[in-house]
Protein backbone atom coordinates (compact mmCIF):
# COMPACT_ATOMS: atom_id res chain seq x y z
CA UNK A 1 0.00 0.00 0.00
CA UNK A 2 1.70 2.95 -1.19
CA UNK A 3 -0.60 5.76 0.61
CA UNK A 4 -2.17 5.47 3.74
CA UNK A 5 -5.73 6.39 3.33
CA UNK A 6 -7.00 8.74 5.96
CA UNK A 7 -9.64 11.43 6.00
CA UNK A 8 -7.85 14.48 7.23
CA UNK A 9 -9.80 17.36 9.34
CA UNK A 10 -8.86 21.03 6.80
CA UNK A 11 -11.95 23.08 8.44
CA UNK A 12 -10.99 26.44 8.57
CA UNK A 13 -7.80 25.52 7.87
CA UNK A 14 -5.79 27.18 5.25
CA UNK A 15 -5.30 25.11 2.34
CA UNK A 16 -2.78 26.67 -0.64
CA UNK A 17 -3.25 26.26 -4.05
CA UNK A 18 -0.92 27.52 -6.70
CA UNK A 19 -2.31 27.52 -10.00
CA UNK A 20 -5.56 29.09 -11.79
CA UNK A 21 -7.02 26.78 -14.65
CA UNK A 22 -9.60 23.64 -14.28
CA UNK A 23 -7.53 21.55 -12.69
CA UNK A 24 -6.76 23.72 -9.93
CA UNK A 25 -10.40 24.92 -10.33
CA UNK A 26 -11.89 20.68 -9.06
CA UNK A 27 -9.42 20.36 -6.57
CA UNK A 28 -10.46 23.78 -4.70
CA UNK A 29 -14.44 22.55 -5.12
CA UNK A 30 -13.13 19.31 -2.84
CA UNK A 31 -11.44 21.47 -0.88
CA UNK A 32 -14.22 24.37 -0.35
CA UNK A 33 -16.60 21.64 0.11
CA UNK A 34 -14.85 20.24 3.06
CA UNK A 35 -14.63 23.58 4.39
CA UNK A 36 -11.12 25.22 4.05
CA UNK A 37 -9.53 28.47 3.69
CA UNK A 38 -8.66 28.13 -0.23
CA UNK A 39 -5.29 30.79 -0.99
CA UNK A 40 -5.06 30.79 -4.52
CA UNK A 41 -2.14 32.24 -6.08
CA UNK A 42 -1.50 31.76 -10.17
CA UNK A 43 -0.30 35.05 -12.63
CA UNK A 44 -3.76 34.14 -14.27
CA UNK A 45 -7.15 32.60 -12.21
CA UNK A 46 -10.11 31.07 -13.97
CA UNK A 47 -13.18 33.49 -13.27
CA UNK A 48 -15.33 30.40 -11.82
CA UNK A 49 -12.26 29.71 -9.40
CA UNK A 50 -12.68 33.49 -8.12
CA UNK A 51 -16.18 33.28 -7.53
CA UNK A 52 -15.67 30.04 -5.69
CA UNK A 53 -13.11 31.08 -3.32
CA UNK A 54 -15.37 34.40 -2.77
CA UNK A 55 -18.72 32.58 -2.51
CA UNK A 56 -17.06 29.87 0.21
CA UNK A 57 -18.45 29.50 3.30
CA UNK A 58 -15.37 30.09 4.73
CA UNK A 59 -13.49 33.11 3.09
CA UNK A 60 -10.27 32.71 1.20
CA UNK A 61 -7.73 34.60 -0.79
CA UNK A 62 -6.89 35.39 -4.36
CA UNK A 63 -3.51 36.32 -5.16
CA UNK A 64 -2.51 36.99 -8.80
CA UNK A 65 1.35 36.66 -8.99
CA UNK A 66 3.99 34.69 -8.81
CA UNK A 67 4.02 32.11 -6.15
CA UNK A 68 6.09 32.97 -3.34
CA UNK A 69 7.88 30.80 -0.44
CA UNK A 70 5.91 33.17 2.35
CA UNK A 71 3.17 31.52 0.51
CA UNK A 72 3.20 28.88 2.40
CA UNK A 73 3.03 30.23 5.84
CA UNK A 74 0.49 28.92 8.07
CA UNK A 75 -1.01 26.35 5.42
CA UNK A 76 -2.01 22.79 5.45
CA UNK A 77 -1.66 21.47 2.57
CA UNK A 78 -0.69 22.47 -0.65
CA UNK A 79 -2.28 21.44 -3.99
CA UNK A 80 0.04 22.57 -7.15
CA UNK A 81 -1.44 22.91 -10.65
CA UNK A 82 0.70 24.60 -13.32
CA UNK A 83 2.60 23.64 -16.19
CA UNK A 84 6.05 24.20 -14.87
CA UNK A 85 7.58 21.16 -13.86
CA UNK A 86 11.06 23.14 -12.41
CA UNK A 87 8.01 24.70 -10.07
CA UNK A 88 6.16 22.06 -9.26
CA UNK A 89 9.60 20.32 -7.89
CA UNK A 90 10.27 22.96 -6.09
CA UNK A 91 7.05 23.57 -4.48
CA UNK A 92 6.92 20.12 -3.24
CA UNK A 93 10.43 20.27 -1.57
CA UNK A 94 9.77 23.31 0.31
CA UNK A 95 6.27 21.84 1.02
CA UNK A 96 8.10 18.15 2.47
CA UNK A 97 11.03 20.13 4.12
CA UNK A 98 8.03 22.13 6.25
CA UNK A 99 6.16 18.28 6.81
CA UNK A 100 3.34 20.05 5.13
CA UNK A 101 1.13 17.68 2.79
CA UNK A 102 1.68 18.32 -0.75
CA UNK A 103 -0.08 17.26 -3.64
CA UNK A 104 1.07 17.97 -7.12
CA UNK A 105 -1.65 17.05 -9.78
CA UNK A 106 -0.64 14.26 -12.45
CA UNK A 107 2.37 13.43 -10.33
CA UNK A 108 2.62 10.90 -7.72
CA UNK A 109 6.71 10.60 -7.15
CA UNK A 110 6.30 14.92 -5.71
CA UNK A 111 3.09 14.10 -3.80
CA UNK A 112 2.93 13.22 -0.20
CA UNK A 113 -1.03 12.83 -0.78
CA UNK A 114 -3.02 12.47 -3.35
CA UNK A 115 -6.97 13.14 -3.97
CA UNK A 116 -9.14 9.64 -4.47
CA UNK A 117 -12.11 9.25 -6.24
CA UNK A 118 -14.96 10.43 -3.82
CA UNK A 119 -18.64 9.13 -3.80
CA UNK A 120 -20.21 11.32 -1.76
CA UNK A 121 -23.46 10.49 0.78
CA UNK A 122 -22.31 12.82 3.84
CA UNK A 123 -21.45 12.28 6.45
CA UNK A 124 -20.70 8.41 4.76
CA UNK A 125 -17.58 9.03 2.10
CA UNK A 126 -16.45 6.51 -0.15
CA UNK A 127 -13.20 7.44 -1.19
CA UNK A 128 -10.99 5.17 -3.95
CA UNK A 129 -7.51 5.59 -5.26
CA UNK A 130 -5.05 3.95 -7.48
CA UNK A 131 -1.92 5.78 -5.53
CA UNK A 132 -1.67 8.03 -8.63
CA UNK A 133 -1.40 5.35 -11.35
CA UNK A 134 -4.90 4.95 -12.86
CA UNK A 135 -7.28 7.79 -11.72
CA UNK A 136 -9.69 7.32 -14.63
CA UNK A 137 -9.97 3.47 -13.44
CA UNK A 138 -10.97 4.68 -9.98
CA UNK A 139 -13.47 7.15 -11.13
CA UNK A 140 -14.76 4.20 -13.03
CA UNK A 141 -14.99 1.90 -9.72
CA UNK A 142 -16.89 5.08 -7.97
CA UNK A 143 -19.39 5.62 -10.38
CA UNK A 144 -20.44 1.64 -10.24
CA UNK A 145 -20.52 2.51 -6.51
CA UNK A 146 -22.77 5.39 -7.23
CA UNK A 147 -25.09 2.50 -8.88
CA UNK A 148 -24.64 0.49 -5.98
CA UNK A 149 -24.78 3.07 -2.66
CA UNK A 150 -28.64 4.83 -2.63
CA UNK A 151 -28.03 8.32 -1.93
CA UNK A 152 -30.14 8.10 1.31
CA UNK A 153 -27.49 6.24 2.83
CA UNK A 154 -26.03 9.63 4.13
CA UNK A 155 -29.58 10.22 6.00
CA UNK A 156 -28.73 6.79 7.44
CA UNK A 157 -25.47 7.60 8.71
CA UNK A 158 -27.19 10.79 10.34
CA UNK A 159 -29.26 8.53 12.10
CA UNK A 160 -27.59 6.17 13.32
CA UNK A 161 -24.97 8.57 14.87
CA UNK A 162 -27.66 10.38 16.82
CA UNK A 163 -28.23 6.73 18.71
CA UNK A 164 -24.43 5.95 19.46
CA UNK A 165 -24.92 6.84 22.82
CA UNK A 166 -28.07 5.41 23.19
CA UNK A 167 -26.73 2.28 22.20
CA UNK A 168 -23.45 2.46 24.22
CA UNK A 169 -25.56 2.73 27.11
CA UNK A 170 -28.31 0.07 26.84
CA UNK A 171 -25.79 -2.54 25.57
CA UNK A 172 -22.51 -3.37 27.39
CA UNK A 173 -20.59 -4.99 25.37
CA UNK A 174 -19.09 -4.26 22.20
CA UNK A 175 -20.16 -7.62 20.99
CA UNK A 176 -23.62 -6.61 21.99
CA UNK A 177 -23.71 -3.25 20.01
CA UNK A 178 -22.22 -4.79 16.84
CA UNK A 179 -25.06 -6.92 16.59
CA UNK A 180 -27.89 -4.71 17.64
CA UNK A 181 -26.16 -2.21 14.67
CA UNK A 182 -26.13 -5.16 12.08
CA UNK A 183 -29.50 -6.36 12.42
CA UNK A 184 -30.79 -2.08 12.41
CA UNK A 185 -28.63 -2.18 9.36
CA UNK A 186 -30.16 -5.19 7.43
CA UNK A 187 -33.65 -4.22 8.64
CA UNK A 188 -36.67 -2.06 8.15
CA UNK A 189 -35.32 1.00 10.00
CA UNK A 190 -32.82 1.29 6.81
CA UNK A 191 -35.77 0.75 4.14
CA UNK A 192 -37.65 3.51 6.40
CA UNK A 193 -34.76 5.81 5.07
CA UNK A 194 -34.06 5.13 2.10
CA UNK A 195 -38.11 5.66 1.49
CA UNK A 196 -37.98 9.26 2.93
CA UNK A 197 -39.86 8.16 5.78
CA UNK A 198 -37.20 9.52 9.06
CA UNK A 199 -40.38 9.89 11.94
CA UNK A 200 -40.84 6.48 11.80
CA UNK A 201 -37.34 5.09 10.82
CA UNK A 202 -36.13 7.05 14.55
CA UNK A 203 -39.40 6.16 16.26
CA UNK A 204 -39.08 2.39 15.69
CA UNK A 205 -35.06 2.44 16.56
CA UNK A 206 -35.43 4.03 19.92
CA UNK A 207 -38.27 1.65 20.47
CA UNK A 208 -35.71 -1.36 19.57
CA UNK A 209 -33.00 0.18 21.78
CA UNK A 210 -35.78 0.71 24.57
CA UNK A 211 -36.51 -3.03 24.22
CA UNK A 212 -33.07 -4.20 23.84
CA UNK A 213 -33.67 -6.15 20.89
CA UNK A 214 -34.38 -5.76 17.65
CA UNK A 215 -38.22 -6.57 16.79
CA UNK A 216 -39.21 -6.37 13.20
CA UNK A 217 -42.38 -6.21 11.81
CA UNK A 218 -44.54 -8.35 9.15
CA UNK A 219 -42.90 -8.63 5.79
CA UNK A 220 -43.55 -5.29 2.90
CA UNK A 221 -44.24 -5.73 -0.62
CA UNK A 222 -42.48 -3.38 -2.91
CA UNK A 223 -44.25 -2.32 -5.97
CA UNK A 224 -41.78 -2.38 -8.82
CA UNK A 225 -42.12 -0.57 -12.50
CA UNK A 226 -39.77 -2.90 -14.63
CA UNK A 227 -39.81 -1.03 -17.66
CA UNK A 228 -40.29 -1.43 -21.24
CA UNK A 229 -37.60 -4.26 -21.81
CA UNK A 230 -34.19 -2.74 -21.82
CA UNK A 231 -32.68 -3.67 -18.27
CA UNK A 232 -30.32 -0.23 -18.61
CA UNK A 233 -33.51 1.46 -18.09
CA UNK A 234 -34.25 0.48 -14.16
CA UNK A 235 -33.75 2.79 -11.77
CA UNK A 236 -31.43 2.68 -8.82
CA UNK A 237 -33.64 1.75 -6.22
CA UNK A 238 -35.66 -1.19 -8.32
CA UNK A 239 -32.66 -2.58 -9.03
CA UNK A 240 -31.69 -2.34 -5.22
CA UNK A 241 -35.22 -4.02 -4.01
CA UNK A 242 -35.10 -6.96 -6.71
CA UNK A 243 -31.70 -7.55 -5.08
CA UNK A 244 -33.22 -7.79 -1.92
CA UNK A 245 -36.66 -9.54 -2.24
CA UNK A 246 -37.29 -12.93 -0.67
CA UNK A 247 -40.42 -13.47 -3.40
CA UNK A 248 -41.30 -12.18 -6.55
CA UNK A 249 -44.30 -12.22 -8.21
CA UNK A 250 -43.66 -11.15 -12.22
CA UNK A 251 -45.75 -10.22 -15.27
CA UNK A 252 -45.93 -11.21 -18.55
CA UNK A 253 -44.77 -7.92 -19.83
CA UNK A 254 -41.43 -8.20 -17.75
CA UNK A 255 -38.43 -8.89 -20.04
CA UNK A 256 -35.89 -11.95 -19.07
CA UNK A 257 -32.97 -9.50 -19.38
CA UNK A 258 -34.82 -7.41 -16.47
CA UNK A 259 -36.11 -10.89 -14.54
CA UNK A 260 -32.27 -12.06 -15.04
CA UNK A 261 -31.46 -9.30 -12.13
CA UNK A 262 -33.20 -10.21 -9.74
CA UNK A 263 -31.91 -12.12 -6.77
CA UNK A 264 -31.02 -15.76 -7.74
CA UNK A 265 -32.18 -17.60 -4.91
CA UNK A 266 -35.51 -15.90 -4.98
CA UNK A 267 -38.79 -17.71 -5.03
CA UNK A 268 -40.25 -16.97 -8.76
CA UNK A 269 -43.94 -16.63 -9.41
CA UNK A 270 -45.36 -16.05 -12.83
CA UNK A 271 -48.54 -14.26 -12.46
CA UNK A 272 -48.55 -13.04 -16.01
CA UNK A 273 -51.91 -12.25 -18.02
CA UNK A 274 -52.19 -12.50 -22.03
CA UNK A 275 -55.28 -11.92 -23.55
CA UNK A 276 -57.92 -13.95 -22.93
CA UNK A 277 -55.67 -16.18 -20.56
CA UNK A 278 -55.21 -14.68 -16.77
CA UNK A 279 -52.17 -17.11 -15.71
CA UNK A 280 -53.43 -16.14 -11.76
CA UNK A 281 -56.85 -14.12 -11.71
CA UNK A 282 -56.21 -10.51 -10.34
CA UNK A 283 -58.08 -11.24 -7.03
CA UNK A 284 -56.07 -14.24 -6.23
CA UNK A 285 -52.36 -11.85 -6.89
CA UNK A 286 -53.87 -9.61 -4.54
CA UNK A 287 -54.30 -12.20 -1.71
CA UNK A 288 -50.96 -13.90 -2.38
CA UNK A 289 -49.24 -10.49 -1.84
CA UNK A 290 -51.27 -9.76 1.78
CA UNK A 291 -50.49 -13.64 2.31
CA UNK A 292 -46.59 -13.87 1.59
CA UNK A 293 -46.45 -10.33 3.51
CA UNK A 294 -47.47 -11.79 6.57
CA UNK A 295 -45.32 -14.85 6.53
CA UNK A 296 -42.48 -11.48 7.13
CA UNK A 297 -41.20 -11.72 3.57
CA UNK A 298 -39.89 -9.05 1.83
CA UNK A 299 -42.13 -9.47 -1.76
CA UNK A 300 -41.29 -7.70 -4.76
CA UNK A 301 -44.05 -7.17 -7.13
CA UNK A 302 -42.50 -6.69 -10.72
CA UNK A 303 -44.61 -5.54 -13.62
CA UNK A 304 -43.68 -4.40 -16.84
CA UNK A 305 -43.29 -0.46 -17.96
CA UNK A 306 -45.00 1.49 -15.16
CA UNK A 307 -47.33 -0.25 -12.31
CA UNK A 308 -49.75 2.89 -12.30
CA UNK A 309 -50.17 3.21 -15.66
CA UNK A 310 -52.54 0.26 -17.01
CA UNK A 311 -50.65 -1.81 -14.26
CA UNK A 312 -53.27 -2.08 -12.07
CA UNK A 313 -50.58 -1.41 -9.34
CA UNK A 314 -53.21 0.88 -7.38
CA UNK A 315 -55.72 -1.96 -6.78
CA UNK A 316 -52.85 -4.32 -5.28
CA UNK A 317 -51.88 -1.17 -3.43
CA UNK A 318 -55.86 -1.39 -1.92
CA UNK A 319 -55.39 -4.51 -0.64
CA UNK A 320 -52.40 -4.52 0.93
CA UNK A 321 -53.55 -0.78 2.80
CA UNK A 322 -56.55 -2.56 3.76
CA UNK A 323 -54.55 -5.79 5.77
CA UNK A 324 -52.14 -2.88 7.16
CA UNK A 325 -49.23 -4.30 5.38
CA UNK A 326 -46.70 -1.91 4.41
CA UNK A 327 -45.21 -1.26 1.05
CA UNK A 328 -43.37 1.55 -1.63
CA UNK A 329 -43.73 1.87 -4.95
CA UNK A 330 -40.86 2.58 -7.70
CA UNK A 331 -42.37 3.77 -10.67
CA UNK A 332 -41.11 2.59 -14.00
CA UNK A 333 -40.26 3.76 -17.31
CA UNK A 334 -43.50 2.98 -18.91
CA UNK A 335 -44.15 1.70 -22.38
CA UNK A 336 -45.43 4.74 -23.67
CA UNK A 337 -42.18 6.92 -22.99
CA UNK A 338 -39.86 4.16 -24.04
CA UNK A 339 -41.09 2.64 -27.17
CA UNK A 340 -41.68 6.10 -28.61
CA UNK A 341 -38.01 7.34 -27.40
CA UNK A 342 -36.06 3.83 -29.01
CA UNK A 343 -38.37 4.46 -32.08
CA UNK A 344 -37.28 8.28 -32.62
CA UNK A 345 -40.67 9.59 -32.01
CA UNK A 346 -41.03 12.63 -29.45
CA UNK A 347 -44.20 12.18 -27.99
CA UNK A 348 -44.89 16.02 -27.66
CA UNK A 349 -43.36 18.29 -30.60
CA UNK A 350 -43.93 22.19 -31.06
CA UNK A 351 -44.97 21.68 -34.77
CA UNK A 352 -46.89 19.04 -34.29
CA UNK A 353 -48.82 18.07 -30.83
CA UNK A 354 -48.79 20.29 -27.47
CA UNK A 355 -50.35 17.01 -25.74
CA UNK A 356 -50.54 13.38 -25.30
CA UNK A 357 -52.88 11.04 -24.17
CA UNK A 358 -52.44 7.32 -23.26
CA UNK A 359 -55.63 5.03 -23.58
CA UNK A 360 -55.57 1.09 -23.72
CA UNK A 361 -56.93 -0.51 -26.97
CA UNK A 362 -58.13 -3.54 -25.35
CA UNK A 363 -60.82 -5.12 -27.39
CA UNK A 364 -64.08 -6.07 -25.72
CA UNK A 365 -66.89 -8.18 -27.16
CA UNK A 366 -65.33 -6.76 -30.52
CA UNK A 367 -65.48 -3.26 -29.63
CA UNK A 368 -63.41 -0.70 -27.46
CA UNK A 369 -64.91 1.58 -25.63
CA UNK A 370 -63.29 5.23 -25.53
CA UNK A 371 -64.38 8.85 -25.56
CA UNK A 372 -63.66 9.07 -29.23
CA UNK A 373 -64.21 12.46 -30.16
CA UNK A 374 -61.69 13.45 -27.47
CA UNK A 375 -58.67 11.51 -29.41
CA UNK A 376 -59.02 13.64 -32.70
CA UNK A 377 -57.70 17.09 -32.10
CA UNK A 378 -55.26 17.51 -34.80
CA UNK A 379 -52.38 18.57 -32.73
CA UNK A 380 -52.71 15.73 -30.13
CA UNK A 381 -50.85 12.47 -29.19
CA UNK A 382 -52.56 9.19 -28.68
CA UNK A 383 -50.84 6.52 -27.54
CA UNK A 384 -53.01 3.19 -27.54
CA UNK A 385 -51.96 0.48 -25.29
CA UNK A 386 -52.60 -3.02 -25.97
CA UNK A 387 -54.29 -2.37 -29.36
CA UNK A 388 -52.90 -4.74 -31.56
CA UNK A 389 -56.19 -7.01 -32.43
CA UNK A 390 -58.67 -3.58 -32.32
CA UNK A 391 -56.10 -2.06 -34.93
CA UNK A 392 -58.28 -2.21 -37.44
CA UNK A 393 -61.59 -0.85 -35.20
CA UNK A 394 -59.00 1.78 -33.68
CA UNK A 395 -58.52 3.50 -37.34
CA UNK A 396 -61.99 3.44 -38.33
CA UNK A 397 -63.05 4.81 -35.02
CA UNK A 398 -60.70 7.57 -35.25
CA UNK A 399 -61.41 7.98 -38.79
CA UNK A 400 -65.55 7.95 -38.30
CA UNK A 401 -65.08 10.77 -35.85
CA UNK A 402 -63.04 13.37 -37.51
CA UNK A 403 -59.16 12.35 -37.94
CA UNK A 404 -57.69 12.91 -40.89
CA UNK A 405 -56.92 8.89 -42.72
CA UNK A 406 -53.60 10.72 -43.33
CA UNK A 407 -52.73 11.00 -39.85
CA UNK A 408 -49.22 9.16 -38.99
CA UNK A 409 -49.49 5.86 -36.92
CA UNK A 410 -46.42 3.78 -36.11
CA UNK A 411 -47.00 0.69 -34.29
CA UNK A 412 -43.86 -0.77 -32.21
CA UNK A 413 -43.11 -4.29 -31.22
CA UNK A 414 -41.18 -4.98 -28.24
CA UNK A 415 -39.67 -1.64 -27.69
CA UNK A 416 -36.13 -1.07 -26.50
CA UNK A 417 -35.09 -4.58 -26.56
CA UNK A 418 -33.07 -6.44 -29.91
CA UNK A 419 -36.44 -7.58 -31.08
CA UNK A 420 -37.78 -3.72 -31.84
CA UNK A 421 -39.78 -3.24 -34.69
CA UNK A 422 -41.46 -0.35 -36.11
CA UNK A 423 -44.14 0.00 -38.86
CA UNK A 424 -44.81 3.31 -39.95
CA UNK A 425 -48.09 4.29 -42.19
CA UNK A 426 -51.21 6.31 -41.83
CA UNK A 427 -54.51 5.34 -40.30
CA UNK A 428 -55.68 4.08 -43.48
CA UNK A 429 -52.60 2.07 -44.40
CA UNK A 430 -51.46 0.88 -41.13
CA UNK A 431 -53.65 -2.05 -40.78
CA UNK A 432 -52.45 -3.68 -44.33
CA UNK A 433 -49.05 -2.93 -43.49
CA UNK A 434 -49.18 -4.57 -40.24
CA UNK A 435 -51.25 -7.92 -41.65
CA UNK A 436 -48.28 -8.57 -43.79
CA UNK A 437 -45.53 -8.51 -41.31
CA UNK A 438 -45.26 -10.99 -38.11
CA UNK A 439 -45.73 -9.50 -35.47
CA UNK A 440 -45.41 -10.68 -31.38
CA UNK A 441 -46.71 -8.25 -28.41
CA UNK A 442 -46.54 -6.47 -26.50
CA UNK A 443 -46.86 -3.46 -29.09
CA UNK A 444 -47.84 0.18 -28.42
CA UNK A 445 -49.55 1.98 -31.32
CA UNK A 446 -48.38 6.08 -31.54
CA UNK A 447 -51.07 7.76 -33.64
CA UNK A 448 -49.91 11.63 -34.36
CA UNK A 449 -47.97 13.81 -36.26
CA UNK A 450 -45.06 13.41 -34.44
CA UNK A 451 -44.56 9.88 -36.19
CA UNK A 452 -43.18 12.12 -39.57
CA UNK A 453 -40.15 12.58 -37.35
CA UNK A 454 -39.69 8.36 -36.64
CA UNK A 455 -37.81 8.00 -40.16
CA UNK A 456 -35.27 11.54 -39.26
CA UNK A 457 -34.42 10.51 -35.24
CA UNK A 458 -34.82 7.12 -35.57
CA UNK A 459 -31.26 6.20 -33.56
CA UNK A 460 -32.00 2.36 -32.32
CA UNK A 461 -30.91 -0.73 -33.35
CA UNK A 462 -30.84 -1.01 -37.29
């Protein structure tokens, strides 16, 4: 180990940097950030370094010159940034001779320290360095971390501090505490968090350390939007809960790339509907989620796109409100906003629709029933879900009340994964052009004039 890592104390301290372009301007932001005295001093300083060391919360100097040895009075550690290597040499002996940490940028054999890659979620710091060999590889191991570390984590940290003493005092040993912490760790009072929700996340601690024992409560369900297809397109904190759940009950609509992530040793339930063919009717998904809740697992409820949005995510939500069982939902990129992005077709455009409207297409007894004359405004977005067999009934409804047949449609099959395809015709060709292809759903049919601009942004696959 060629540097020792330690997380040194500058807090109104006076920290020296010599230099005054971009480089010097990053490492003063660490530096202001942790709350130093920044004394810049460069013949030339970049205008956003000036307003930084002016707008700190601790004020600082600006001294456009020469560097000087009396520069270094009174400092703690010096950061040099310039071009001159005879300078930067001689900086960092005067620096070592005083014992005062120096770091010169892009230079490990002159530094006595050296800056890591920092992922930030204060007061918790993550900091990563290659000694000065690799710094791009250990920004690239940080920003995996910033995949991996929910922001919230820093709340966390806040919280748990605030019962250290608590703690110390209720448990004896340190044997003791480093359980009690590890099962408050792994446990609710860290979901609490991470959800927003601090009351009860500091409620239910003190009521564990109170008890001397950690007591958790009935399992939660978490309500997951899986997205259009393309696992790249999860959020953080799905991809953090399907990494975490005990059970999961998935849809049809969920892609095997995005299934593929969730935790291996998980139970798997498909509870999937196609049409015509409910693989678990809707009542009996809402009583295995109240169910599996109460035997304390943690249950993840995956559905394609987003849950609220056709999902029927809001009447599992009932259920499980109703049996007290608690729960969070992460919304999902849903179809509608995916498809039409990996197809090139803004949903919204200023020349040609100021709205959007999603409806589902679902054929019923060989009809569907929608507010028709609200879905032909000529500078309006439709976006029919689950219309593939009322294609044909969709463009002669649209048609019969007032659209123009020339109006744009593009259908989309399986959007954003390798198996995209989009058709592109009007709504009196769309139908023929669609009968003589093969097509598999899930689709999503775009009627608008925004579809003229598929064929000019169209940026996906080939």
């Amino acid at each position: 180990m060629q540097f020792l890592p330690i997380f040194l104390d500058v807090k109104s301290s006076v920290c020296l940097i010599v230099g005054g372009g971009e480089v010097a301007l990053r490492k003063a932001r660490m530096l202001a950030k942790s709350g130093a005295q920044l004394r810049v001093v460069a013949p030339r300083i970049n205008l956003s370094l000036s307003q930084l060391v002016d707008d700190a919360d601790c004020p600082g100097e600006i001294h456009e010159r020469e560097y000087l040895t009396s520069d270094l009075t009174d400092v703690a550690l010096v950061v040099v940034a310039t071009d001159d290597t005879q300078l930067n040499i001689a900086i960092s002996c005067q620096a070592k001779t005083q014992k005062i940490p120096v770091n010169v940028v892009d230079n490990p054999a002159l530094c006595s320290f050296v800056f890591p890659s920092v992922l930030d979620r204060s007061p918790l710091v993550v900091a990563i360095s290659s000694g000065g060999t690799s710094p791009v590889l250990a920004r690239h191991l940080r920003a995996r971390l910033e995949t991996l570390i929910p922001s919230g984590y820093g709340k966390l940290a806040q919280l748990l501090g605030k019962f250290r003493e608590p703690v110390k005092n209720r448990f004896k040993t340190l044997g003791q505490r480093r359980s009690f912490w590890e099962k408050v760790i792994s446990g609710s009072v860290t979901e609490l968090v991470l959800t927003g929700r601090l009351a009860e996340a500091e409620q239910q601690l003190s009521e564990w350390i109170d008890g001397g024992k950690v007591v958790e409560q009935a399992g939660e369900v978490y309500l997951v939007g899986g997205g259009p297809g393309d696992p790249d397109l999860l959020t953080f904190r799905a991809l953090r809960l399907m990494q975490q759940a005990d059970v999961v009950l998935y849809d049809r609509l969920v892609s095997p790339e995005v299934l593929a992530l969730v935790r291996k040793d998980a139970e798997q339930i498909n509870v999937g509907k196609a049409r015509d063919k409910h693989t678990v009717p809707q009542g009996d998904i809402n009583s295995m989620l109240v169910r599996l809740a109460k035997e304390g697992k943690k249950v993840l409820r995956l559905k394609g796109g987003d849950p609220f949005i056709f999902g029927r995510g809001g009447e599992e939500l009932e259920g499980l409100a109703d049996a007290g069982i608690p729960f969070q939902v992460v919304p999902g990129i849903t179809a509608a906003n995916g498809c039409a992005a990996y197809a090139g077709i803004p949903l919204t455009h200023r020349d040609y629709a100021q709205s959007v409207q999603f409806v589902t297409g679902h054929l019923k007894n060989n009809s569907i029933d929608l507010h028709w004359d609200e879905l032909v405004h000529e500078n309006h977005t439709v976006v029919f879900y689950m219309g593939l067999v009322g294609l044909p009934t969709i463009c002669q409804k649209l048609i019969e009340h007032g659209r123009d047949a020339e109006t744009p449609v593009a259908l989309v099959q399986k959007g954003t994964t390798d198996q995209q395809k989009v058709i592109v015709g009007t709504l009196d060709t769309i139908v023929e052009l669609v009968s003589a292809e093969v097509i598999r759903p899930p689709t999503l049919i775009i009627v608008g004039g925004v579809v003229n601009l598929a064929g000019k942004l169209s940026w996906y696959g080939s």
